[in-house]
Protein backbone atom coordinates (compact mmCIF):
# COMPACT_ATOMS: atom_id res chain seq x y z
CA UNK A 1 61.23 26.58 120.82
CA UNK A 2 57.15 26.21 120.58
CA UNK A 3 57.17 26.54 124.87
CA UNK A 4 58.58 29.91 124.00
CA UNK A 5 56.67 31.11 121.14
CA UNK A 6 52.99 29.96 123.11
CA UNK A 7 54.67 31.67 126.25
CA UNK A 8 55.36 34.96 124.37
CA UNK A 9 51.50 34.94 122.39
CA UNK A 10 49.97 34.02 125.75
CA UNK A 11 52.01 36.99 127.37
CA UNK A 12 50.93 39.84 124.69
CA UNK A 13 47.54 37.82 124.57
CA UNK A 14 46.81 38.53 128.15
CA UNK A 15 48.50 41.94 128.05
CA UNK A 16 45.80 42.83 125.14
CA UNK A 17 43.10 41.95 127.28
CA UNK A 18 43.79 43.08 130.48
CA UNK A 19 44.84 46.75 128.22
CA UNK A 20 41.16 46.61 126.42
CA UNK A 21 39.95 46.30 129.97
CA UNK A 22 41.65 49.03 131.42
CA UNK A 23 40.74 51.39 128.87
CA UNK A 24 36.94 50.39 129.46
CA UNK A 25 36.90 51.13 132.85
CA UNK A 26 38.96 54.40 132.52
CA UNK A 27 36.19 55.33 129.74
CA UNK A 28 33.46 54.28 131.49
CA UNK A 29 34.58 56.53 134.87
CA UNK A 30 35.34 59.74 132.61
CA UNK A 31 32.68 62.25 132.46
CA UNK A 32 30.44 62.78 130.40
CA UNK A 33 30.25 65.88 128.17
CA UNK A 34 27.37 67.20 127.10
CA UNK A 35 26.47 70.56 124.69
CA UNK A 36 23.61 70.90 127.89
CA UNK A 37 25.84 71.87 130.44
CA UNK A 38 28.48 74.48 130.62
CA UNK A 39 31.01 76.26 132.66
CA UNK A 40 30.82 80.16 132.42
CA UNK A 41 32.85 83.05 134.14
CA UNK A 42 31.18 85.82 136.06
CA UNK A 43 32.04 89.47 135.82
CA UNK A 44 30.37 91.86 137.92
CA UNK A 45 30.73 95.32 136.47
CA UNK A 46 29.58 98.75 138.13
CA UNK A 47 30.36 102.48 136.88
CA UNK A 48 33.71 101.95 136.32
CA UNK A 49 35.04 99.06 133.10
CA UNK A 50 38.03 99.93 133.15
CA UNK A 51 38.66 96.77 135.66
CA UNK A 52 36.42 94.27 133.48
CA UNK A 53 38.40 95.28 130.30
CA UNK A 54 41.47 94.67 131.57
CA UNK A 55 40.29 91.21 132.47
CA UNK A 56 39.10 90.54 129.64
CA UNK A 57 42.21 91.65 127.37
CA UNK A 58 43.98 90.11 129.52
CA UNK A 59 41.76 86.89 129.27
CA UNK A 60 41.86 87.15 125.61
CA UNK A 61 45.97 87.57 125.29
CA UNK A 62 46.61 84.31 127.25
CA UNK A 63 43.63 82.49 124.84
CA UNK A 64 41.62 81.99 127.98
CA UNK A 65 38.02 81.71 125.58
CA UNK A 66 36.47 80.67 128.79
CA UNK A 67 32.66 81.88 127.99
CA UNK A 68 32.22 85.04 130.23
CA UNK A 69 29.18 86.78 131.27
CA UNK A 70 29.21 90.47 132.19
CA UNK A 71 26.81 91.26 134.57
CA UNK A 72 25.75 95.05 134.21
CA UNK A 73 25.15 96.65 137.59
CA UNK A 74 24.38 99.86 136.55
CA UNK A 75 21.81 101.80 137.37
CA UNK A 76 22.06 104.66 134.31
CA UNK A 77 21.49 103.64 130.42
CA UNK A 78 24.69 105.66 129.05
CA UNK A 79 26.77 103.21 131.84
CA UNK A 80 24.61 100.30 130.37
CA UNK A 81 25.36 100.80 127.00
CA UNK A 82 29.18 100.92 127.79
CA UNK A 83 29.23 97.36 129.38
CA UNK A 84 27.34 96.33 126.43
CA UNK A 85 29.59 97.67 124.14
CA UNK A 86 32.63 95.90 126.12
CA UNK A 87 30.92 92.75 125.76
CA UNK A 88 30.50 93.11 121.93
CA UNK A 89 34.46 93.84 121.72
CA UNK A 90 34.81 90.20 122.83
CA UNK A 91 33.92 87.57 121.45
CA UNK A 92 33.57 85.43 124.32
CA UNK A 93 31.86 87.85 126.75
CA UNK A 94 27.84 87.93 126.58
CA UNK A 95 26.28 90.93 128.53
CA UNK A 96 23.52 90.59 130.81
CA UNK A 97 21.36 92.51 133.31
CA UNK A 98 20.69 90.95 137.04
CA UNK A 99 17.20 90.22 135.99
CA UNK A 100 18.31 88.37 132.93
CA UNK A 101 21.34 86.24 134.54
CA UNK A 102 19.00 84.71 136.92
CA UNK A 103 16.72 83.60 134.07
CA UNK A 104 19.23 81.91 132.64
CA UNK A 105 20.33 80.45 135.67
CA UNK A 106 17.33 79.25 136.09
CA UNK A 107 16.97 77.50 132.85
CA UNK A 108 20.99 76.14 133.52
CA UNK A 109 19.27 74.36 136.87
CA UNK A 110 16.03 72.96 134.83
CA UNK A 111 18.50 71.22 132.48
CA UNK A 112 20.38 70.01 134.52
CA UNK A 113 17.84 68.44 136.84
CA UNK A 114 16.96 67.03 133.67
CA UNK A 115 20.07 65.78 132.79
CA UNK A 116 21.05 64.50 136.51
CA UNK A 117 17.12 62.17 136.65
CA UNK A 118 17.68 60.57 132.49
């Protein structure tokens, strides 16, 4: 009766410790997320919103909070001010101009050149 008793601790035993491994390894190969980097959509918007807000109501009905940027085309204020007023209606949609999106794409590439050489 003791054979079977060491038998079935030495089974679970090993199980344990070959588990605890497996969970080490398949937490060491995960990503790793940092607040640094993100995922964004793009949304390239001319004259015409009516396209970009039916993405983004449609975006918003299936809960698709993916963080989009608009990126205003236009060459007129009035058309300006109507993208940015889209954007505001959201609250995961951030307006910017050309000028401004490659700024911040800029700064997206200097942190994450940092991030890639730590």
């Amino acid at each position: 009766m003791e054979a079977v008793i060491s038998v079935i601790i030495c089974f679970f035993t090993i199980y344990g410790v070959f588990s605890i491994l497996y969970d080490c390894i398949e937490r060491a190969s995960e990503p790793k997320e940092t607040s640094e980097i993100s995922v964004h959509r793009i949304v390239f918007v001319g004259k015409d919103t009516g396209d970009a807000e039916a993405f983004l109501r449609c975006a918003a009905l299936k809960e698709d909070l993916t963080d989009t940027i608009i990126i205003s085309c236009c060459d007129r204020e009035e058309e300006d001010c109507a993208v940015k007023l889209l954007a505001s209606q959201f609250g995961f949609a951030t307006c910017m101009t050309v000028n401004e999106y490659t700024a911040f794409v800029n700064k997206e590439k200097e942190l994450l050149k940092h991030h890639c050489c730590l």
